[in-house]
N, C-alpha and C. Protein backbone atom coordinates (compact mmCIF):
# COMPACT_ATOMS: atom_id res chain seq x y z
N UNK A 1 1.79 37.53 -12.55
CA UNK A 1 0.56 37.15 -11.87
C UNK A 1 0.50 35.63 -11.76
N UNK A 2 0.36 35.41 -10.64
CA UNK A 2 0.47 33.78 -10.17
C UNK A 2 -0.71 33.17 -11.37
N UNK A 3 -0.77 32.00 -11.57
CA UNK A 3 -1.70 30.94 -12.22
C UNK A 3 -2.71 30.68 -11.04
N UNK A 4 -4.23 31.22 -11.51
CA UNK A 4 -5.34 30.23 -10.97
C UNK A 4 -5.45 29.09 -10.64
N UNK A 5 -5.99 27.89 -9.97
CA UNK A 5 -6.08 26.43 -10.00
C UNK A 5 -7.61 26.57 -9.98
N UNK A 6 -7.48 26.04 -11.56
CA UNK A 6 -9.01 25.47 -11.75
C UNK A 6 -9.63 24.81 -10.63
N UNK A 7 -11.46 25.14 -11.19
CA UNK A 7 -12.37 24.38 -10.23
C UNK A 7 -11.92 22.75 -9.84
N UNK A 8 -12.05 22.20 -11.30
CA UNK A 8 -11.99 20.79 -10.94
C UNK A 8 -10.36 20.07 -11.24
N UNK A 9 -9.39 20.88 -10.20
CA UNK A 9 -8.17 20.75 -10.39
C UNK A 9 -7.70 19.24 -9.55
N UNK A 10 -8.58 19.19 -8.29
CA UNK A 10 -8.37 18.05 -7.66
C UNK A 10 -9.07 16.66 -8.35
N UNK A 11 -9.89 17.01 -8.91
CA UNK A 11 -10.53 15.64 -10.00
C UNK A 11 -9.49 15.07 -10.98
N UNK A 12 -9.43 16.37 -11.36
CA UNK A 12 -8.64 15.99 -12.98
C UNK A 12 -7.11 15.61 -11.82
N UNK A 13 -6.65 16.02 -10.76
CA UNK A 13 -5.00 15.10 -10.60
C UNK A 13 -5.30 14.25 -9.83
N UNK A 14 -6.46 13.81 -9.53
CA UNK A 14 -7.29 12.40 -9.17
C UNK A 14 -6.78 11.08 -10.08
N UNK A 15 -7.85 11.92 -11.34
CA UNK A 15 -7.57 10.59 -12.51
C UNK A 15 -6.32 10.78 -13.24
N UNK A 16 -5.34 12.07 -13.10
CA UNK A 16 -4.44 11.57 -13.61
C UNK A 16 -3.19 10.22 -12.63
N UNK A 17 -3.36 10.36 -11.59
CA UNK A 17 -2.89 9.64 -10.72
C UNK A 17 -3.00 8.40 -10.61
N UNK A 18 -4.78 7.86 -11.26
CA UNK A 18 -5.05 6.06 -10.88
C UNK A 18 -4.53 5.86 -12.54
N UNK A 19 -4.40 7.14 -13.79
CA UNK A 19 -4.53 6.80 -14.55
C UNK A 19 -2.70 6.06 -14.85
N UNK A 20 -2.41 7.27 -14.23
CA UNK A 20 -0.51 6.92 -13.91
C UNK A 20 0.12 5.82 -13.67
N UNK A 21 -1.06 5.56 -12.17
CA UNK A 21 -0.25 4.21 -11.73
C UNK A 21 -0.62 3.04 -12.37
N UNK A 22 -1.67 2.78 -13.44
CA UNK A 22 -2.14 1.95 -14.12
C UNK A 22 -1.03 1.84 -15.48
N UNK A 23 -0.75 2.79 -16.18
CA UNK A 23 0.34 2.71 -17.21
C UNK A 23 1.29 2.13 -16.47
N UNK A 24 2.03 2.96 -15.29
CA UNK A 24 3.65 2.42 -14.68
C UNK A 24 3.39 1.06 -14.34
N UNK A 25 2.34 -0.08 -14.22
CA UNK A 25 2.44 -0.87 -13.89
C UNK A 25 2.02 -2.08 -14.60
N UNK A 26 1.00 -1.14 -15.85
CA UNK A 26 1.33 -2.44 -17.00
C UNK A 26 2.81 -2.44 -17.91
N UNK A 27 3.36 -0.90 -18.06
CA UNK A 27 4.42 -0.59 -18.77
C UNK A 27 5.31 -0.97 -18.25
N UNK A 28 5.47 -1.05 -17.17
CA UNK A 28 7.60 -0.60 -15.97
C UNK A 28 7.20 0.76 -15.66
N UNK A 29 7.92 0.97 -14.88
CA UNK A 29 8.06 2.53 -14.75
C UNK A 29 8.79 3.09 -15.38
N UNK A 30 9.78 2.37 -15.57
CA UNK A 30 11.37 2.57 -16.43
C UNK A 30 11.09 2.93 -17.64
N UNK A 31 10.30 2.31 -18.50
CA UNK A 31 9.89 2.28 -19.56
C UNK A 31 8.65 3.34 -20.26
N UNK A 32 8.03 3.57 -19.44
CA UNK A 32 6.95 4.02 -19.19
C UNK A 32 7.32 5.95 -19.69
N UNK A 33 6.57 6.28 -20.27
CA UNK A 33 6.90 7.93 -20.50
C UNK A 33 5.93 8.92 -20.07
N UNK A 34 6.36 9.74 -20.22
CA UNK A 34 4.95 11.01 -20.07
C UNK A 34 4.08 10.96 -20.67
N UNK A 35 4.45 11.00 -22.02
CA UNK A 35 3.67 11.34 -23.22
C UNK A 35 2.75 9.53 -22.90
N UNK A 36 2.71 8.58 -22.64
CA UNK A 36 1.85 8.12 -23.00
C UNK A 36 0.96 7.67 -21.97
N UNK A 37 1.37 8.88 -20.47
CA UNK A 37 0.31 9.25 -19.48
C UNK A 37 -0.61 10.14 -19.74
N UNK A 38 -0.12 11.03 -20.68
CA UNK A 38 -0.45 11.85 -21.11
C UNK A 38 -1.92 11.27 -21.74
N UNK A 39 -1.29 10.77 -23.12
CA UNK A 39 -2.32 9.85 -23.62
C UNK A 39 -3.61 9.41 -23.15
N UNK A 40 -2.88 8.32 -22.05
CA UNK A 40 -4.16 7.46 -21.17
C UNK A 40 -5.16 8.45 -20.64
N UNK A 41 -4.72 9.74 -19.86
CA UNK A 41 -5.64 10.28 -19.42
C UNK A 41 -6.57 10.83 -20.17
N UNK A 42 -6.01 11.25 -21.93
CA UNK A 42 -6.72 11.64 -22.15
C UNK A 42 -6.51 13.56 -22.39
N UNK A 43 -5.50 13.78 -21.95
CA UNK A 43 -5.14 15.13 -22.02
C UNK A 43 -3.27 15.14 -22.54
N UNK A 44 -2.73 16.57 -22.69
CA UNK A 44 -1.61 17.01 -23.53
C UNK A 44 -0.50 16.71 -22.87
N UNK A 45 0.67 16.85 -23.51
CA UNK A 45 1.35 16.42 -22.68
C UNK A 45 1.96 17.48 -22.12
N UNK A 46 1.77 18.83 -22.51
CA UNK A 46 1.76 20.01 -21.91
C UNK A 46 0.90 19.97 -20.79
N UNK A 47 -0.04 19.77 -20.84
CA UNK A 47 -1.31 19.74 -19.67
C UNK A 47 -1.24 18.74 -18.68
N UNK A 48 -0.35 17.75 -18.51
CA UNK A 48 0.24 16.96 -17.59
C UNK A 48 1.44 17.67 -17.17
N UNK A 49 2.26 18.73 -17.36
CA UNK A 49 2.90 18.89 -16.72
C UNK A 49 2.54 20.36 -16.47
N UNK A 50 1.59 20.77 -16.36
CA UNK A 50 0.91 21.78 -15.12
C UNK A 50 0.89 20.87 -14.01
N UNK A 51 0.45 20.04 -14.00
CA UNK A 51 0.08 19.12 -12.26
C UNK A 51 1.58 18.55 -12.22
N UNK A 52 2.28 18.08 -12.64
CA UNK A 52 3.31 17.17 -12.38
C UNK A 52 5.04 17.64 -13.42
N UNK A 53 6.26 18.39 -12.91
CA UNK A 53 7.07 18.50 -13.24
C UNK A 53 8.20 17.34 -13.93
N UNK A 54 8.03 16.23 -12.99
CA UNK A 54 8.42 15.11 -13.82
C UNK A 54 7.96 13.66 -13.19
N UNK A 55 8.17 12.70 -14.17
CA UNK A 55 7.67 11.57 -13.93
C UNK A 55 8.08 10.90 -12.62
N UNK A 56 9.27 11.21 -11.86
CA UNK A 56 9.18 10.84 -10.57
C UNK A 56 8.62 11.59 -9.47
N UNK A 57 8.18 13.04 -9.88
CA UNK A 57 7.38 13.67 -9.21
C UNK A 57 5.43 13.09 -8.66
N UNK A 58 5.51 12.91 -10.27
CA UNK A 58 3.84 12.09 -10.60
C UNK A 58 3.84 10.24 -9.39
N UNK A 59 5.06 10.34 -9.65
CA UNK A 59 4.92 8.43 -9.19
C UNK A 59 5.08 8.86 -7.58
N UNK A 60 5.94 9.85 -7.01
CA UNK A 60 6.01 10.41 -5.37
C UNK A 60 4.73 10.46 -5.09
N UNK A 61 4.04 10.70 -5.67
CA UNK A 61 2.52 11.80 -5.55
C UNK A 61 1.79 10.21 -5.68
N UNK A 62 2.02 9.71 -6.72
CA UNK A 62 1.12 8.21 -6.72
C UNK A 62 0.86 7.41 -5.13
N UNK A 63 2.44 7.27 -5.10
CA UNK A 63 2.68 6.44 -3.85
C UNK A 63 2.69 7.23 -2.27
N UNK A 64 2.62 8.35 -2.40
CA UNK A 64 2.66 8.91 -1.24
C UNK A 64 1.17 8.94 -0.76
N UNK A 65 0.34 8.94 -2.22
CA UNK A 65 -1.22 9.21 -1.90
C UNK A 65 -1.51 7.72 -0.83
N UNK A 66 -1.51 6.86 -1.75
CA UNK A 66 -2.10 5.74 -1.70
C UNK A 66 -1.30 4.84 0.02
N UNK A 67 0.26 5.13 0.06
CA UNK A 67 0.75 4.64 1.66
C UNK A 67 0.37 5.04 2.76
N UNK A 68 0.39 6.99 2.31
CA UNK A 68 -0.09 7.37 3.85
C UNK A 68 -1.67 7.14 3.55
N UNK A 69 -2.64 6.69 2.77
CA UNK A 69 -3.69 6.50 3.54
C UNK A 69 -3.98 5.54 3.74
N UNK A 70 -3.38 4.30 3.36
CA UNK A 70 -3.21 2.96 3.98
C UNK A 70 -2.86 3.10 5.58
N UNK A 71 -1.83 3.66 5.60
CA UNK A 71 -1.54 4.10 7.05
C UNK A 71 -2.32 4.12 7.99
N UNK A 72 -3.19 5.48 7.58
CA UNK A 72 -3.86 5.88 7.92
C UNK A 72 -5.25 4.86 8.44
N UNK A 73 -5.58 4.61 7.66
CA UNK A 73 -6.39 3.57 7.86
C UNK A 73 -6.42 2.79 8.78
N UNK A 74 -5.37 1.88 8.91
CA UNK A 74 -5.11 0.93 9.93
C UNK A 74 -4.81 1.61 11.12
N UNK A 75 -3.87 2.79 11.05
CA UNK A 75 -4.21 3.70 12.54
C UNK A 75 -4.86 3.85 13.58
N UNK A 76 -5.93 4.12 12.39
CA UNK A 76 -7.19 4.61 12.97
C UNK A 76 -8.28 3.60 13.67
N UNK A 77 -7.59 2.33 13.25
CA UNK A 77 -8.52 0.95 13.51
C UNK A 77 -9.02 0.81 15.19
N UNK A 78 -10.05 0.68 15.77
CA UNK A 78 -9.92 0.54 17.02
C UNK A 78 -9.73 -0.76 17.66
N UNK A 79 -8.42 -1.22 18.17
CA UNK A 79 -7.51 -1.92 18.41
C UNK A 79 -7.96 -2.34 19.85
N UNK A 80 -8.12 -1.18 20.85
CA UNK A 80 -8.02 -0.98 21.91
C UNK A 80 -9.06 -2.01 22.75
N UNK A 81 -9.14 -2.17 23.53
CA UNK A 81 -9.74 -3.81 24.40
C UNK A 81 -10.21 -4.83 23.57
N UNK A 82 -9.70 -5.00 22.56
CA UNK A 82 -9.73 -6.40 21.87
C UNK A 82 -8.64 -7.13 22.28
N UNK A 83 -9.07 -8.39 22.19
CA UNK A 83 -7.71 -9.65 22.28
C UNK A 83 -6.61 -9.26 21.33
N UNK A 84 -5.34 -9.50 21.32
CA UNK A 84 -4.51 -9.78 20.13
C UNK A 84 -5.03 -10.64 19.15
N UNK A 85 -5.68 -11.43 19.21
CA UNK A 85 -6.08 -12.16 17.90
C UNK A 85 -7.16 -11.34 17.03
N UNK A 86 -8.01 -10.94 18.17
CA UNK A 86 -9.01 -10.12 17.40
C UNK A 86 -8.43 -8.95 16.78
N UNK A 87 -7.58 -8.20 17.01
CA UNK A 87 -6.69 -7.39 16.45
C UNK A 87 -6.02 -7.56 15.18
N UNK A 88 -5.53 -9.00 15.05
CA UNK A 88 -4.78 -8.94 14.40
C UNK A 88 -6.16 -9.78 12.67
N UNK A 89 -6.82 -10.17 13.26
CA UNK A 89 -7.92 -10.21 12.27
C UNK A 89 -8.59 -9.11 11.37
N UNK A 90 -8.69 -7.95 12.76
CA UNK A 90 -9.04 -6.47 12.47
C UNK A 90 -8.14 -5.60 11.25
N UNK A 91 -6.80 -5.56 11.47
CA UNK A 91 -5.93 -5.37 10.60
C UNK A 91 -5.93 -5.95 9.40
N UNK A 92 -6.02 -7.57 9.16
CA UNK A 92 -5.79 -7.99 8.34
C UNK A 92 -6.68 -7.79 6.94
N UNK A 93 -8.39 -7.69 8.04
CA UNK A 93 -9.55 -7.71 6.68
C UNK A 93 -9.05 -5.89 6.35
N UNK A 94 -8.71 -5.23 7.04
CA UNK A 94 -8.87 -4.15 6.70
C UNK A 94 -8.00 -3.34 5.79
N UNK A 95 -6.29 -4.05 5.61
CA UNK A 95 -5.60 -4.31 4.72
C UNK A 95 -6.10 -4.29 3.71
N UNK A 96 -7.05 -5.81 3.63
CA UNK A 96 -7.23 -6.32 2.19
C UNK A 96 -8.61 -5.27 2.02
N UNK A 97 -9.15 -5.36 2.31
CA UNK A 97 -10.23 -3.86 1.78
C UNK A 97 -9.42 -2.59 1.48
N UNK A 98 -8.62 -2.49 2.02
CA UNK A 98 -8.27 -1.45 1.56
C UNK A 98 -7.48 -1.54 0.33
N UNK A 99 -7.03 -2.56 -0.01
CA UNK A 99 -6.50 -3.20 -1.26
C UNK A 99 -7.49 -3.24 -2.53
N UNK A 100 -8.16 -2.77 -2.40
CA UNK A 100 -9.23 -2.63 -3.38
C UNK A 100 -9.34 -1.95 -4.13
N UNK A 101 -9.11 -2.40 -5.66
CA UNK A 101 -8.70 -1.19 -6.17
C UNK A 101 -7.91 -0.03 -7.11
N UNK A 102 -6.55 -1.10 -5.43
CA UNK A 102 -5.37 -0.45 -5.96
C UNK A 102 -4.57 -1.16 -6.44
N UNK A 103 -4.54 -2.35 -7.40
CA UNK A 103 -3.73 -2.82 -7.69
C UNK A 103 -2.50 -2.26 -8.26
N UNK A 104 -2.92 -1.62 -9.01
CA UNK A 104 -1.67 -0.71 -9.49
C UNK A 104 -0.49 0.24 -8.63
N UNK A 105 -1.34 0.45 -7.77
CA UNK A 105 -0.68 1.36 -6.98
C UNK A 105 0.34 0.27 -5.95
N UNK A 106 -0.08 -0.34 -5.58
CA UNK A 106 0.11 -1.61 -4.99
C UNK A 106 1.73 -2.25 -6.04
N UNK A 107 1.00 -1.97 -6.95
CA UNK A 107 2.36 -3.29 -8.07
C UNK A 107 3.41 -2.35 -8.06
N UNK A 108 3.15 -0.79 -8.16
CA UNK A 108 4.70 -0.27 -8.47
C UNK A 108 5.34 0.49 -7.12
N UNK A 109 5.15 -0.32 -6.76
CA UNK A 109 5.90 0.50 -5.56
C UNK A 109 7.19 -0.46 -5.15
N UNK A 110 7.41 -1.65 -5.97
CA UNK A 110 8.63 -2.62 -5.66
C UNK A 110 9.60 -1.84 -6.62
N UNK A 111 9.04 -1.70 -7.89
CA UNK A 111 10.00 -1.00 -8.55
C UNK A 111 10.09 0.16 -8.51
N UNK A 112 9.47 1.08 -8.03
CA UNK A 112 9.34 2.24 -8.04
C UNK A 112 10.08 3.32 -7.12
N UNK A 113 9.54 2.68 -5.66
CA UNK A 113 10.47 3.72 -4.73
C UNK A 113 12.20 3.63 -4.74
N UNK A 114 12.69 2.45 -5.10
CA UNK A 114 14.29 2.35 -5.46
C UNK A 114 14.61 3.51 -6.10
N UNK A 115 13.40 4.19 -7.27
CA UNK A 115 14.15 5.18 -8.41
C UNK A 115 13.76 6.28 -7.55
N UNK A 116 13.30 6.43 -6.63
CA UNK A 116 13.09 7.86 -6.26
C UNK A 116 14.34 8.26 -5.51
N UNK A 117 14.33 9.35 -5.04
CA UNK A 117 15.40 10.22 -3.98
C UNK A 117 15.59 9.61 -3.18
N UNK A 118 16.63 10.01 -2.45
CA UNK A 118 16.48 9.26 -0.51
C UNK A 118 15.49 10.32 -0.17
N UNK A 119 15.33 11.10 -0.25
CA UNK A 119 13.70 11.97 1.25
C UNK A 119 12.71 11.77 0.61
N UNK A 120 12.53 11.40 -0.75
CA UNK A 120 11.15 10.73 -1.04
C UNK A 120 11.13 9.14 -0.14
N UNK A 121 11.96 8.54 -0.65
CA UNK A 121 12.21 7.03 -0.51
C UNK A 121 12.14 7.20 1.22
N UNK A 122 12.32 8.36 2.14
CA UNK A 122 12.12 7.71 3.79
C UNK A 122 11.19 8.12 3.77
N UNK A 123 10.11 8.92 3.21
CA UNK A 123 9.03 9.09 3.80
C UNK A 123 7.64 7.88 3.15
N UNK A 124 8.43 7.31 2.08
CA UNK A 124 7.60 6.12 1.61
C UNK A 124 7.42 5.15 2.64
N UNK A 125 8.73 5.04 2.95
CA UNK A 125 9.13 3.71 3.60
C UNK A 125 8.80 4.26 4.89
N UNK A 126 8.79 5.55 5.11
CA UNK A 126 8.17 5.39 6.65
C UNK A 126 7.22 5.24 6.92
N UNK A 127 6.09 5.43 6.02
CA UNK A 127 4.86 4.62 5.92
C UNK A 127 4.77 3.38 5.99
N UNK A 128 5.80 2.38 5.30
CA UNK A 128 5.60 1.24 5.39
C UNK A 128 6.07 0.75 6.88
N UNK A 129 6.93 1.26 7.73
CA UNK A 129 7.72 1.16 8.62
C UNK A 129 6.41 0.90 9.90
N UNK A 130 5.50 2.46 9.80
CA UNK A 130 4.58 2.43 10.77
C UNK A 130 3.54 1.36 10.33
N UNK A 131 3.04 0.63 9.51
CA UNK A 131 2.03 -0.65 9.64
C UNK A 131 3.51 -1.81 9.79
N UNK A 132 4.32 -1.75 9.42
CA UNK A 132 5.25 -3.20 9.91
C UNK A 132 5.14 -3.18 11.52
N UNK A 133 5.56 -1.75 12.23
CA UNK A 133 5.43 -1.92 13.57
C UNK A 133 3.81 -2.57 14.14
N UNK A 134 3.24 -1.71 13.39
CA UNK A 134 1.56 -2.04 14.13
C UNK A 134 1.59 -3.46 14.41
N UNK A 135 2.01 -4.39 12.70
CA UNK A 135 1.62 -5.48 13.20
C UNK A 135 2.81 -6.18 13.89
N UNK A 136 3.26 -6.20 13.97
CA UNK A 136 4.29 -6.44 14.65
C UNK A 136 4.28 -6.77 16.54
N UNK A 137 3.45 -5.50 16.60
CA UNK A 137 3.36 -5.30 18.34
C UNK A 137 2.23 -6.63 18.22
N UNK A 138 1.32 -6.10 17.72
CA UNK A 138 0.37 -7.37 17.49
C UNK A 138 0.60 -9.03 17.79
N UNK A 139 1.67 -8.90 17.00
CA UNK A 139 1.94 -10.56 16.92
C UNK A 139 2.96 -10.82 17.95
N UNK A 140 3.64 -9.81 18.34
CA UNK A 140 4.18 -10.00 19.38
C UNK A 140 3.16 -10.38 21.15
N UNK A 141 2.03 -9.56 20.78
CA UNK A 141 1.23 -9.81 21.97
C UNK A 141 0.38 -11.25 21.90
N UNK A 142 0.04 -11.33 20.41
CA UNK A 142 -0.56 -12.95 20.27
C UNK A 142 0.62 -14.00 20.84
N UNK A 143 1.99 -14.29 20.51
CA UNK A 143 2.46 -15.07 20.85
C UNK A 143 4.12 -14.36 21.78
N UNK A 144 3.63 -14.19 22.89
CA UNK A 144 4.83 -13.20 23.44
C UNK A 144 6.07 -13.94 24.05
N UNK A 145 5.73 -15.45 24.05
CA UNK A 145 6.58 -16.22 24.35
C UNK A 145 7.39 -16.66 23.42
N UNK A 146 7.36 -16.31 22.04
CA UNK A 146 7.80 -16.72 21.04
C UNK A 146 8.95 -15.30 20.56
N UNK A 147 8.39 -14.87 20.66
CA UNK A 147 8.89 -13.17 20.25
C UNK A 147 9.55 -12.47 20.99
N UNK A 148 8.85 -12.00 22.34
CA UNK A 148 9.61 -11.47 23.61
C UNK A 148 11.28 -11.14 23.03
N UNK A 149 11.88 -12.35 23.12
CA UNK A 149 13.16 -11.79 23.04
C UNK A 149 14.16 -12.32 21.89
N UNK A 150 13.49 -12.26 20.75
CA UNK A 150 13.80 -12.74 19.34
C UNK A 150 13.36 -11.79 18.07
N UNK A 151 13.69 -10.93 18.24
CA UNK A 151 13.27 -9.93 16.96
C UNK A 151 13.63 -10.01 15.62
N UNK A 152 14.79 -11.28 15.46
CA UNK A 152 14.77 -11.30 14.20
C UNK A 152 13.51 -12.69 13.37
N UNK A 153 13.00 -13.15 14.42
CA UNK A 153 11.81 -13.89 14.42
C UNK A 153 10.55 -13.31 14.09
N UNK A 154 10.68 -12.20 15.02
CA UNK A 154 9.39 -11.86 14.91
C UNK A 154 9.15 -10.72 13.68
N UNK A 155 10.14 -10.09 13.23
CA UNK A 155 10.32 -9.44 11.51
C UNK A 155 9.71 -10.88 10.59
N UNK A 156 10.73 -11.45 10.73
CA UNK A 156 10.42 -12.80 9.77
C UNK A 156 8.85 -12.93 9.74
N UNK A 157 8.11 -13.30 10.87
CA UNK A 157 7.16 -13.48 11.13
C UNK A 157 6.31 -12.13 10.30
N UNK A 158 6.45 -11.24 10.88
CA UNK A 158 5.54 -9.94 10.34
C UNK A 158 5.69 -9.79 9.09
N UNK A 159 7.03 -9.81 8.38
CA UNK A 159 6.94 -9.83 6.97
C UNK A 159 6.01 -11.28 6.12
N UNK A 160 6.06 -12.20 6.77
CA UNK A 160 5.53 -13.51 6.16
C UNK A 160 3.88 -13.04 5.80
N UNK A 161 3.71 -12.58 7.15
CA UNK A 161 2.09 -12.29 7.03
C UNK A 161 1.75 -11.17 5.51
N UNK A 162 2.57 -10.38 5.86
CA UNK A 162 2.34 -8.96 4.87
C UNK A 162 2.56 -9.75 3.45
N UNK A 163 3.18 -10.52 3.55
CA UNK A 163 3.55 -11.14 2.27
C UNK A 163 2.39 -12.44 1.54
N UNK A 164 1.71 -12.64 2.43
CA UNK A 164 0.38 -13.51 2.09
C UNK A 164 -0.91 -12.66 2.01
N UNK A 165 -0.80 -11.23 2.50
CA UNK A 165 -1.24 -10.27 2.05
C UNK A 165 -1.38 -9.31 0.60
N UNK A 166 -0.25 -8.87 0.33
CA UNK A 166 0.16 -8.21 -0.58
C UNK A 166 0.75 -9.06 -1.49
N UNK A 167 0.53 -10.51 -1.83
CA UNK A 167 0.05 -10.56 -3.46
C UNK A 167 -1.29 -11.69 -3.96
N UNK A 168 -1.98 -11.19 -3.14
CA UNK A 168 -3.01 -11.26 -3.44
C UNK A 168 -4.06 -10.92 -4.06
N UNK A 169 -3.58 -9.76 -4.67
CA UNK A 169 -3.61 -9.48 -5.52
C UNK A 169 -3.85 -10.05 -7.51
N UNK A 170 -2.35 -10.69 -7.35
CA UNK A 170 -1.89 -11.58 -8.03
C UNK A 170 -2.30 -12.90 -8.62
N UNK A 171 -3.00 -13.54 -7.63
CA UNK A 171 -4.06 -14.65 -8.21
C UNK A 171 -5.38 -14.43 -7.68
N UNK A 172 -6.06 -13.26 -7.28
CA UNK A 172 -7.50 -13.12 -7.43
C UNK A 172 -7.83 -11.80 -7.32
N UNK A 173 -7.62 -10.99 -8.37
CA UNK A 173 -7.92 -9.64 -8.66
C UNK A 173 -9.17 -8.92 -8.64
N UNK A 174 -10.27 -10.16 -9.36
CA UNK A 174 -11.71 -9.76 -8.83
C UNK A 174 -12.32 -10.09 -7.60
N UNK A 175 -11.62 -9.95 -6.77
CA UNK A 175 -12.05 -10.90 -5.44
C UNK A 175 -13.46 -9.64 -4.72
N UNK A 176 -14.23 -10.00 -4.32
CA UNK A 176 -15.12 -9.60 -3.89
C UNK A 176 -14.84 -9.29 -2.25
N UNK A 177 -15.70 -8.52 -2.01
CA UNK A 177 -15.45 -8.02 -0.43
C UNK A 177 -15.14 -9.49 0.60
N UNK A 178 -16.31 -10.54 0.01
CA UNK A 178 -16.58 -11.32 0.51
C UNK A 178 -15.36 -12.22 0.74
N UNK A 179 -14.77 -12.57 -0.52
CA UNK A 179 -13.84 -12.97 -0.67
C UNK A 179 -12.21 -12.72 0.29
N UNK A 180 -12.37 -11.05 0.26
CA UNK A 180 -11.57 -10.71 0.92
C UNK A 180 -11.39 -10.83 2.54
N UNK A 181 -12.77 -10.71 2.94
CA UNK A 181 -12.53 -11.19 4.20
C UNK A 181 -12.63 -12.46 4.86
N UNK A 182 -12.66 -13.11 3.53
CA UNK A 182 -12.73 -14.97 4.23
C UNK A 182 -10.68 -15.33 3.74
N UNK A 183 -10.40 -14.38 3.06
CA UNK A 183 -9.05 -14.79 2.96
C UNK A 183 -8.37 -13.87 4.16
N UNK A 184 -8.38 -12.92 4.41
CA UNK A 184 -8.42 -12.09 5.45
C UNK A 184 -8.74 -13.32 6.65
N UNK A 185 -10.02 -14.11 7.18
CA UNK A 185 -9.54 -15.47 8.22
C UNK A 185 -8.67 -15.81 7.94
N UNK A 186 -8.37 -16.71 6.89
CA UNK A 186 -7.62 -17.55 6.41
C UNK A 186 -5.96 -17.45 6.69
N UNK A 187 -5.56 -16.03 6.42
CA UNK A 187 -4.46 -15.81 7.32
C UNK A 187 -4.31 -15.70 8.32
N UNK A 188 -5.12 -15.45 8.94
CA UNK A 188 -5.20 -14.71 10.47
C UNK A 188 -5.19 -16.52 11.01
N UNK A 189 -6.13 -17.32 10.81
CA UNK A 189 -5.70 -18.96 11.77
C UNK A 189 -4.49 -19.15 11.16
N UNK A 190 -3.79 -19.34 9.74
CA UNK A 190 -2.70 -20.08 9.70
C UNK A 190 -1.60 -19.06 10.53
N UNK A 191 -1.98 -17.86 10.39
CA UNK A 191 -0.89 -17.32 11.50
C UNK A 191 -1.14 -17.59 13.47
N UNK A 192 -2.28 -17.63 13.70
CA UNK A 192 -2.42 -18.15 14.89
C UNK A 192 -2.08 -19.18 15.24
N UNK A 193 -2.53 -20.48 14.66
CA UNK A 193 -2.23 -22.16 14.68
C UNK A 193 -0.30 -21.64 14.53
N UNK A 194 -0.12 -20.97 14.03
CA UNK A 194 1.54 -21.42 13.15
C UNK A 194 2.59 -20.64 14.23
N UNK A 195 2.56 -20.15 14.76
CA UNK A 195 3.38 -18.80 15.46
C UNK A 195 3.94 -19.66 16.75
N UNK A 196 2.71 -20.00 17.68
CA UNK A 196 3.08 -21.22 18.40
C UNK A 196 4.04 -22.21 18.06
N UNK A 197 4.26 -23.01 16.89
CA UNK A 197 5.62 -23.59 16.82
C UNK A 197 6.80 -23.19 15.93
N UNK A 198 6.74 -22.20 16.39
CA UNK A 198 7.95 -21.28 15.87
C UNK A 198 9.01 -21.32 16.92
């Protein structure tokens, strides 16, 4: 007879999940064990592996949660008869809001997706693949004279941005909404002013 799934089955692999990516990313991942996810949450270490078979299963599930709905997110952004600049402002605050949060989830994913499979590892990265394009077209339409016919420029370029993005983390962790979207400008002109003399 198959196993029931408790009422509050999606809660409890809720918090075991922020609780996960919070250990793998003060610990390593490498380093990092079951038993003392187990711990953090608060439950057995039998009872962590009803939801999760093994620790790269739990960290797939971490990072798969948290990319595709980043994804998602910015997807969904309405893009459509705005300027490229206004676009690319749109994206940017909405990034960093959506960065909220997740630091953890955020920190292990440099070390993390390397240890997974290859068909975990393309469907990570194909998440990351579809916001590199987004912005990408973006900055290609802000400065099309620059880009048009230089793509290894305009990577350079798209990664630079993502990269004044995503660790930001890093030196202002309590940053307030407010915060976030005045740094959220803040990239968006030095990438406007800057792209032009490229």
């Amino acid at each position: 007879m198959a196993r029931t799934i408790a009422k509050d089955y999606d809660e409890k692999r809720a918090h075991i999940l922020k609780t996960a990516a919070r250990v793998f990313a003060e610990q390593g991942f490498a380093r990092a064990s079951m038993s003392q996810v187990a711990g953090a949450c608060g439950i057995s270490k039998a009872n962590i592996y009803h939801y999760y078979d093994s620790k790269d299963a739990l960290l797939f599930d971490i990072l798969d949660s948290y990319l595709s709905a980043l994804r998602d997110r910015l997807a969904d952004l309405p893009l459509e008869g705005r300027t490229p600049a206004d676009q690319l402002r749109l994206i940017l605050t909405e990034a960093l809001l959506a960065y909220e949060g997740m630091d953890h989830e955020h920190q292990i994913q440099t070390e993390g997706i390397p240890m997974l499979g290859s068909e975990e590892q393309d469907v990570l990265k194909g998440y990351q693949r579809d916001m590199v394009r987004q912005l990408s077209s973006v900055l290609r339409a802000v400065a099309p004279d620059v880009f048009a016919t230089d793509r290894d420029k305009l990577r350079a370029a798209t990664m630079s941005v993502f990269g004044m993005l995503n660790w930001f983390y890093m030196w202002n962790s309590s940053a307030t909404r407010d915060d976030r979207e005045a740094y959220a400008e803040t990239v968006a002109r030095l990438t406007l002013g800057g792209v032009g003399g490229l």
